[in-house]
PDB file of N, CA and C in Angstrom:
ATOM      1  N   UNK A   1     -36.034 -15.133  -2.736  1.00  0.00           N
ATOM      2  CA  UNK A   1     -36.615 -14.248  -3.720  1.00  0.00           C
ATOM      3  C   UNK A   1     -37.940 -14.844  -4.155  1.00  0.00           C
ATOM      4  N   UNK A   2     -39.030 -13.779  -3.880  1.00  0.00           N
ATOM      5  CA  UNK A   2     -40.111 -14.316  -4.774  1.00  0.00           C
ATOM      6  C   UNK A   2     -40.837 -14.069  -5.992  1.00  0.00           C
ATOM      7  N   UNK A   3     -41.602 -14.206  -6.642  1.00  0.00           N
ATOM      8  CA  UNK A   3     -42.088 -14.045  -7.866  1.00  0.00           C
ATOM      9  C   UNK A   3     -42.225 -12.399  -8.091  1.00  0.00           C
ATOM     10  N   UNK A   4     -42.428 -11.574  -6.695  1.00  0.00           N
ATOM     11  CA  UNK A   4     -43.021 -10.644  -6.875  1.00  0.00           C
ATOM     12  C   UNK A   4     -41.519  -9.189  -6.515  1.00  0.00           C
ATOM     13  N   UNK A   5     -40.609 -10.154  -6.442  1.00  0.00           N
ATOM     14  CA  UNK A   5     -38.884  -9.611  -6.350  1.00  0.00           C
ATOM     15  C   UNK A   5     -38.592  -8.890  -7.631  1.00  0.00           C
ATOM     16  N   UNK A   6     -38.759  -7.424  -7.837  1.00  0.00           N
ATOM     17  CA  UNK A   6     -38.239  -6.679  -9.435  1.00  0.00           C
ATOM     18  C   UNK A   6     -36.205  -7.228  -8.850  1.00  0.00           C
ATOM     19  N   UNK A   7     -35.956  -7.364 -10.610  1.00  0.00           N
ATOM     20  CA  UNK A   7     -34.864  -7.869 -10.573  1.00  0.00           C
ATOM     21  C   UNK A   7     -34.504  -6.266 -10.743  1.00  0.00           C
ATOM     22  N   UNK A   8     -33.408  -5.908  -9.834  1.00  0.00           N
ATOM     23  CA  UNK A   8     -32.966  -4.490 -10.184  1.00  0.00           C
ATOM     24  C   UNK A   8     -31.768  -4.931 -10.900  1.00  0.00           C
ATOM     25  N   UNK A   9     -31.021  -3.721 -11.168  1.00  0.00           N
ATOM     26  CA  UNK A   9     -30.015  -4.068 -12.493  1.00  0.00           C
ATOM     27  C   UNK A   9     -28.533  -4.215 -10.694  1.00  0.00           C
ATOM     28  N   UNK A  10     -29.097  -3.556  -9.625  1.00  0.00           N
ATOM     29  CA  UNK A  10     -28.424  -3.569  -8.530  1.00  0.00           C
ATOM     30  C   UNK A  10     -27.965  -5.036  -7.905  1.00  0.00           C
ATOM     31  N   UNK A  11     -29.093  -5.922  -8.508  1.00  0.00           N
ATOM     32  CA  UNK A  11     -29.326  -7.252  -7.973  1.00  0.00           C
ATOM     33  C   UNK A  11     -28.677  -8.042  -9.132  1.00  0.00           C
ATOM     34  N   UNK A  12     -29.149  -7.813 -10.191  1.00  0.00           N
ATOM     35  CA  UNK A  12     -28.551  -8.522 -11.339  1.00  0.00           C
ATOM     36  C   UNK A  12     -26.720  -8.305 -11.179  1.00  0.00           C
ATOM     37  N   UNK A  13     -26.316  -6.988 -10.749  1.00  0.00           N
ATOM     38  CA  UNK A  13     -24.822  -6.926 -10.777  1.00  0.00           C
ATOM     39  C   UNK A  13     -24.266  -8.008  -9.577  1.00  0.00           C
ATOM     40  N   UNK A  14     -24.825  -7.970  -8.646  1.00  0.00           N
ATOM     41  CA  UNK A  14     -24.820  -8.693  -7.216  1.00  0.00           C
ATOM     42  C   UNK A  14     -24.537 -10.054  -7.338  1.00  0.00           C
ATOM     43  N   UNK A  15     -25.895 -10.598  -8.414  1.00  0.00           N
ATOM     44  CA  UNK A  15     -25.695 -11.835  -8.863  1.00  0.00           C
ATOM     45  C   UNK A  15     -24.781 -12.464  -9.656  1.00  0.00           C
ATOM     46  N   UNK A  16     -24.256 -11.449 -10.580  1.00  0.00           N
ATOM     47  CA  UNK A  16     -23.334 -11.996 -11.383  1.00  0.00           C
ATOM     48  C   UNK A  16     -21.903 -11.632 -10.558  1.00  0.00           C
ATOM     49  N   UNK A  17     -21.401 -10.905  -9.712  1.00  0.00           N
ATOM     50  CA  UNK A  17     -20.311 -11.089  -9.034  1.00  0.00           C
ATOM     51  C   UNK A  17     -20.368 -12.109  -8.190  1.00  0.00           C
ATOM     52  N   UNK A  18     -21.291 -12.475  -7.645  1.00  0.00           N
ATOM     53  CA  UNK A  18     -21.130 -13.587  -6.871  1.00  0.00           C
ATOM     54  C   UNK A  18     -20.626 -14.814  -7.344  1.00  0.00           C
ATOM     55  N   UNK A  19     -21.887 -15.296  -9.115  1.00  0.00           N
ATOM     56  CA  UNK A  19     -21.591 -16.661  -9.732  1.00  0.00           C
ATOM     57  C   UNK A  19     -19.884 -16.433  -9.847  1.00  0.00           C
ATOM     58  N   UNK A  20     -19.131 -15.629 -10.048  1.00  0.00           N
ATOM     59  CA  UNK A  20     -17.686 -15.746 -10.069  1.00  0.00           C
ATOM     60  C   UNK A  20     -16.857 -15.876  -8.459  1.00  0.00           C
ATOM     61  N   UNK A  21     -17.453 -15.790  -7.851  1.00  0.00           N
ATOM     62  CA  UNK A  21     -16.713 -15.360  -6.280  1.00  0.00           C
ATOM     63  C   UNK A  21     -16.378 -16.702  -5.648  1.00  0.00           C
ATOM     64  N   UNK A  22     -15.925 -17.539  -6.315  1.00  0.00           N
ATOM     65  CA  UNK A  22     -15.667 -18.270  -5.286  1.00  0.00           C
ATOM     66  C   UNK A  22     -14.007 -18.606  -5.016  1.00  0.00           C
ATOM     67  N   UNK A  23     -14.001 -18.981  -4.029  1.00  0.00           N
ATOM     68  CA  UNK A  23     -12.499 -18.220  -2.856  1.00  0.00           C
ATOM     69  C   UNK A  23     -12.424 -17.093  -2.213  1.00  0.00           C
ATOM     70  N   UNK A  24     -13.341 -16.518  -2.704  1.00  0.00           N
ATOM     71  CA  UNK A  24     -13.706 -14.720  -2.212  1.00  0.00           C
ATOM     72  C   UNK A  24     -13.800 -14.801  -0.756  1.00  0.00           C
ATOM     73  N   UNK A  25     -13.916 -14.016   0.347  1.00  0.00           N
ATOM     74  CA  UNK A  25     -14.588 -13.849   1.279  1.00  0.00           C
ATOM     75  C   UNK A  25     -15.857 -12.605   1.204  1.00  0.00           C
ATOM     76  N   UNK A  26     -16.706 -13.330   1.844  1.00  0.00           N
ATOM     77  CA  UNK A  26     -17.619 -12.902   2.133  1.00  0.00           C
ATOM     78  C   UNK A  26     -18.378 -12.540   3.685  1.00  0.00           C
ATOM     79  N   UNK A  27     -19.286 -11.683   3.842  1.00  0.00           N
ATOM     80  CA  UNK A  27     -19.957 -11.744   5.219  1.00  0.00           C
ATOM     81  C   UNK A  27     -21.162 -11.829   4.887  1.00  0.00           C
ATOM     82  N   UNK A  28     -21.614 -12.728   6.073  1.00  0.00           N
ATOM     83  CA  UNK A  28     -22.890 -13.211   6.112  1.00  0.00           C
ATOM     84  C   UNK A  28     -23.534 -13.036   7.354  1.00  0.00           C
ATOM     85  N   UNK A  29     -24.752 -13.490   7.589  1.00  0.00           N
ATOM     86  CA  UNK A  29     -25.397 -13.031   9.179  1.00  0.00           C
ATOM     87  C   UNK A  29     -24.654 -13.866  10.058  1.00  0.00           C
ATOM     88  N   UNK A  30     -23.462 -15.088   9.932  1.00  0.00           N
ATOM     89  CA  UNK A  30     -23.016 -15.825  10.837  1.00  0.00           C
ATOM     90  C   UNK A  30     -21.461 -16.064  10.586  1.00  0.00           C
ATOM     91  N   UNK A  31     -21.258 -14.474  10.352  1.00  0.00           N
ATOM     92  CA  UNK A  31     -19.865 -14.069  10.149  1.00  0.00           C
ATOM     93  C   UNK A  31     -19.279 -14.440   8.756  1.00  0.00           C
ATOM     94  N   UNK A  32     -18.180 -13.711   8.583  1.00  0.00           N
ATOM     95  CA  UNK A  32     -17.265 -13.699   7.264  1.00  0.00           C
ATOM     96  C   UNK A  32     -16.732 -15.485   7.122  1.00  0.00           C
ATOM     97  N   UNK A  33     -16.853 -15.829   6.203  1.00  0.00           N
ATOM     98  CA  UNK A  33     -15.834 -16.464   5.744  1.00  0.00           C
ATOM     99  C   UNK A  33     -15.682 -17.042   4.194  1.00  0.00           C
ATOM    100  N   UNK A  34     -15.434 -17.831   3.638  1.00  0.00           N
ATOM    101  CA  UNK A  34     -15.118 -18.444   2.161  1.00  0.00           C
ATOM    102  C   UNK A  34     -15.754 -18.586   1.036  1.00  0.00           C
ATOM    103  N   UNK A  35     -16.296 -18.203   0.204  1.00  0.00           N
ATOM    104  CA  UNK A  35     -17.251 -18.843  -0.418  1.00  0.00           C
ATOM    105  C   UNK A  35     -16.017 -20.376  -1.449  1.00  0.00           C
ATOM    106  N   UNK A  36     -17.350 -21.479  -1.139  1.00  0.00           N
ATOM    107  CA  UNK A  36     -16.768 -22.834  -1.645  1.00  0.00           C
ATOM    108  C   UNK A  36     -17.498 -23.025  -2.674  1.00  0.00           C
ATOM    109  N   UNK A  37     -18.593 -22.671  -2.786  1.00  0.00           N
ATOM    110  CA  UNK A  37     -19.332 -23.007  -4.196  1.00  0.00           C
ATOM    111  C   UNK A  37     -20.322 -22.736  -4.290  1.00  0.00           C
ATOM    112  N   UNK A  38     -20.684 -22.107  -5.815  1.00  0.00           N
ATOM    113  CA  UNK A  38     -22.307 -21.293  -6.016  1.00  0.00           C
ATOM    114  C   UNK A  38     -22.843 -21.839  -7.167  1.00  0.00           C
ATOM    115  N   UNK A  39     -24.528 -22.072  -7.135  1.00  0.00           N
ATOM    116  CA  UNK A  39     -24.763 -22.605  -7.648  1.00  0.00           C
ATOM    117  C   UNK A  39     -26.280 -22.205  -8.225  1.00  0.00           C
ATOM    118  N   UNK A  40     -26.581 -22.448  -9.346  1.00  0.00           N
ATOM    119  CA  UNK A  40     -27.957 -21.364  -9.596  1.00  0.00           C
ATOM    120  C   UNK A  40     -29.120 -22.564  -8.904  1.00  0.00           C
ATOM    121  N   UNK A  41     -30.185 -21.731  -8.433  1.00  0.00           N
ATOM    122  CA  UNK A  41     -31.371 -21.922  -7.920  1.00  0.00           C
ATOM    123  C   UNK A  41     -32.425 -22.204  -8.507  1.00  0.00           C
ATOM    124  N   UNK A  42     -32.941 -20.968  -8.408  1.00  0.00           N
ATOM    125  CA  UNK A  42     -34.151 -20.472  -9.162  1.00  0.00           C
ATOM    126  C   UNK A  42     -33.927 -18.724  -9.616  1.00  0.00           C
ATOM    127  N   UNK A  43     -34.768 -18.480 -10.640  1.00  0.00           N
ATOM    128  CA  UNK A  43     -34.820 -17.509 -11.234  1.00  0.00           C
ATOM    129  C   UNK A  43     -33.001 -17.219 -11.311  1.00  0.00           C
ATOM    130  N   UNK A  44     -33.207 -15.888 -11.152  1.00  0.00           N
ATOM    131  CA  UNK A  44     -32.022 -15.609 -10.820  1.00  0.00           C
ATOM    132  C   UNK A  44     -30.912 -15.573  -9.506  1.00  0.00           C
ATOM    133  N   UNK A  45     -31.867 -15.948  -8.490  1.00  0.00           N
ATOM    134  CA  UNK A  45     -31.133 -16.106  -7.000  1.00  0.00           C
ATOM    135  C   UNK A  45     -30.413 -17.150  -7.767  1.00  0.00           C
ATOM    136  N   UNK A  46     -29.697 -17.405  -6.276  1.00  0.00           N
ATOM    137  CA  UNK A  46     -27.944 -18.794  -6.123  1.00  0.00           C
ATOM    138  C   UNK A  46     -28.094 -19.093  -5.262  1.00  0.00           C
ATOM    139  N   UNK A  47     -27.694 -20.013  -4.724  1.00  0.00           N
ATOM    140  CA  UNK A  47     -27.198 -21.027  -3.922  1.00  0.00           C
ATOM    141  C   UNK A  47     -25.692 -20.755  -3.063  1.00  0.00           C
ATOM    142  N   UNK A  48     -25.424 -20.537  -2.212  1.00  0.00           N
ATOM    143  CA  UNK A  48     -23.844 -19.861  -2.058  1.00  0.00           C
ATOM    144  C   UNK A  48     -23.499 -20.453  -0.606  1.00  0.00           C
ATOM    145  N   UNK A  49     -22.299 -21.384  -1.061  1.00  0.00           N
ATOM    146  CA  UNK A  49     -21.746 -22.360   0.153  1.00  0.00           C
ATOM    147  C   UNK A  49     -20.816 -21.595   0.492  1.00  0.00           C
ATOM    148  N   UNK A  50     -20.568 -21.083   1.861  1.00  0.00           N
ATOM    149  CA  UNK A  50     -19.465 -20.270   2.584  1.00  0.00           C
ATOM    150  C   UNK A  50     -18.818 -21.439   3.659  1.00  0.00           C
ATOM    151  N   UNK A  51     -17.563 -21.287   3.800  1.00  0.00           N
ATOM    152  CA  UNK A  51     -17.330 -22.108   5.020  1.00  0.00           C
ATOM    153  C   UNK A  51     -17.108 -20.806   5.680  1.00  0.00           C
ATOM    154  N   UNK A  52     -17.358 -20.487   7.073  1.00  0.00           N
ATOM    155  CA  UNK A  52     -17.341 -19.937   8.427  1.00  0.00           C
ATOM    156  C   UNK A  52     -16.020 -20.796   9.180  1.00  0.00           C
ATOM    157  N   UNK A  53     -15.424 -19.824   9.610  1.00  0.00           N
ATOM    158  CA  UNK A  53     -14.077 -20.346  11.006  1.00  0.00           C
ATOM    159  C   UNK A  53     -15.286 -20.894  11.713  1.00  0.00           C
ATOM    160  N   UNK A  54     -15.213 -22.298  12.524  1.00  0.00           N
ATOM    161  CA  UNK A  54     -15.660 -22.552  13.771  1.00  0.00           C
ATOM    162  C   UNK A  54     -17.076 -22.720  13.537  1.00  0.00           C
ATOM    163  N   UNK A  55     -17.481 -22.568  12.160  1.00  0.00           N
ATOM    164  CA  UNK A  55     -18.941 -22.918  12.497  1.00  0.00           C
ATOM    165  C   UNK A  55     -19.261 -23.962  11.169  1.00  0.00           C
ATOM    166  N   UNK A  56     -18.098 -24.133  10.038  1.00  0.00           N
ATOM    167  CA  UNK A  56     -18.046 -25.032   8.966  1.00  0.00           C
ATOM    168  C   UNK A  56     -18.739 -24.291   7.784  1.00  0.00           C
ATOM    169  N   UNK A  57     -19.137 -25.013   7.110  1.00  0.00           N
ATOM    170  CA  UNK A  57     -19.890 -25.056   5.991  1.00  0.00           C
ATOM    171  C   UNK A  57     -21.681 -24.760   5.687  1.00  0.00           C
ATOM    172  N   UNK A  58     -21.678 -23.594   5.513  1.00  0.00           N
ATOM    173  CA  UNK A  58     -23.312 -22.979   5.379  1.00  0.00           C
ATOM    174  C   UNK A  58     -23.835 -22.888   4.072  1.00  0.00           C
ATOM    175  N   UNK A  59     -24.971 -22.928   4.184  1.00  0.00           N
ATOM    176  CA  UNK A  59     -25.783 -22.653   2.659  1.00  0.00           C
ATOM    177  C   UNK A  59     -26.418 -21.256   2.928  1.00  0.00           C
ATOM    178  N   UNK A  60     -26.395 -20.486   1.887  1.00  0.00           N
ATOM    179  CA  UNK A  60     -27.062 -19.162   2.029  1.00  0.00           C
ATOM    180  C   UNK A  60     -27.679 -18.624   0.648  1.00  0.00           C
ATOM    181  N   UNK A  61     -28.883 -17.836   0.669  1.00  0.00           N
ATOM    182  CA  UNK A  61     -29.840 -17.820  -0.684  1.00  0.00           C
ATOM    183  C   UNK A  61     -28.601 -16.186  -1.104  1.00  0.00           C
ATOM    184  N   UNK A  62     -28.387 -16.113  -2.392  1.00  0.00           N
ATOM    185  CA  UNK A  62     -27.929 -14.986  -3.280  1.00  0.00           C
ATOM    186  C   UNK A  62     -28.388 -13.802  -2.673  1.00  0.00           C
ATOM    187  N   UNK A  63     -29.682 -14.107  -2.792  1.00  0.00           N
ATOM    188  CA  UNK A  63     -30.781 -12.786  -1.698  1.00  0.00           C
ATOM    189  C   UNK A  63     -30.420 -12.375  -1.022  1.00  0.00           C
ATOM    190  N   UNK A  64     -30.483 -13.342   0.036  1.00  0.00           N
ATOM    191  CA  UNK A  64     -29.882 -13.093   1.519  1.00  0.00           C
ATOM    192  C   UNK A  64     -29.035 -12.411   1.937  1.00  0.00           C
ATOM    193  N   UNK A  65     -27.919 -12.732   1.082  1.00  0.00           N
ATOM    194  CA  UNK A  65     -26.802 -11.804   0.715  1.00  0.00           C
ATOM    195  C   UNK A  65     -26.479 -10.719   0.564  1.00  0.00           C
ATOM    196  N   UNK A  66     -27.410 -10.478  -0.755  1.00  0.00           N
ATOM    197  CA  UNK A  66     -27.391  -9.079  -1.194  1.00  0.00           C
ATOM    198  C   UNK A  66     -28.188  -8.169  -0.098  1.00  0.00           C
ATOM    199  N   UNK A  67     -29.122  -8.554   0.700  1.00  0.00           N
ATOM    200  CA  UNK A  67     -29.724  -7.962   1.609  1.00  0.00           C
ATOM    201  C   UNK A  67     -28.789  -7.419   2.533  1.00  0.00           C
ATOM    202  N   UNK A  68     -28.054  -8.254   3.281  1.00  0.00           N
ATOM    203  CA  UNK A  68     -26.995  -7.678   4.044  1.00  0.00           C
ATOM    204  C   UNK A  68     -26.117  -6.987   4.013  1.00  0.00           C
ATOM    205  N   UNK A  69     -25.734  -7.141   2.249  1.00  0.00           N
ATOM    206  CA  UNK A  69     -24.820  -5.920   1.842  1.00  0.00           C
ATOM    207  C   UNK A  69     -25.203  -4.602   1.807  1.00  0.00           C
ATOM    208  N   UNK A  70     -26.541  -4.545   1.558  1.00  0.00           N
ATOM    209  CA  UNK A  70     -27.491  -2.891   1.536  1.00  0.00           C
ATOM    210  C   UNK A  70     -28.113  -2.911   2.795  1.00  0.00           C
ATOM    211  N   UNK A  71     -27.188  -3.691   4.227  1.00  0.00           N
ATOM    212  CA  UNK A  71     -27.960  -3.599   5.037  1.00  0.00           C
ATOM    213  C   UNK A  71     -29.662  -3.971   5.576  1.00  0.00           C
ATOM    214  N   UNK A  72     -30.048  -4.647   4.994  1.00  0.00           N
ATOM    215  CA  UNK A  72     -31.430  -5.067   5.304  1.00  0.00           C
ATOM    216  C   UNK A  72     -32.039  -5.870   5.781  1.00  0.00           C
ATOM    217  N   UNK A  73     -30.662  -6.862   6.073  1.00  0.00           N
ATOM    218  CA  UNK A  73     -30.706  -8.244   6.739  1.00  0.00           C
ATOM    219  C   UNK A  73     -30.546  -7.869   8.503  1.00  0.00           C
TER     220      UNK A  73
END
């Protein structure tokens, strides 16, 4: 996310389900798996540790995320 990112109230909901999600599954661009721990960043993005079957433990931006969920990733 950059400076020039409007926080939508779409993103703000995004963000705050996530800071709670952890044990959740999630999908990401390198498949579904765990979230292990989230953690704030900057602004309002996160930090969001997923473990993946077979591929371990990833870091992924809040953003990133939400992008893929509305498809954009």
């Amino acid at each position: 996310m950059n400076k020039t990112t409007e926080i939508t109230p779409e993103i703000k909901t995004f963000m705050e389900d996530l800071w709670g999600a952890e044990g959740d599954f999630i999908d990401t661009p390198l498949g579904r798996g765990r979230i292990e721990n989230v953690r704030c960043k900057f602004g309002i993005d996160l930090g969001v540790t997923v473990n993946i079957p077979e591929l371990g433990v990833k870091l992924f931006d809040g953003m990133e995320l939400f992008d893929l969920e509305l498809g954009r990733a």
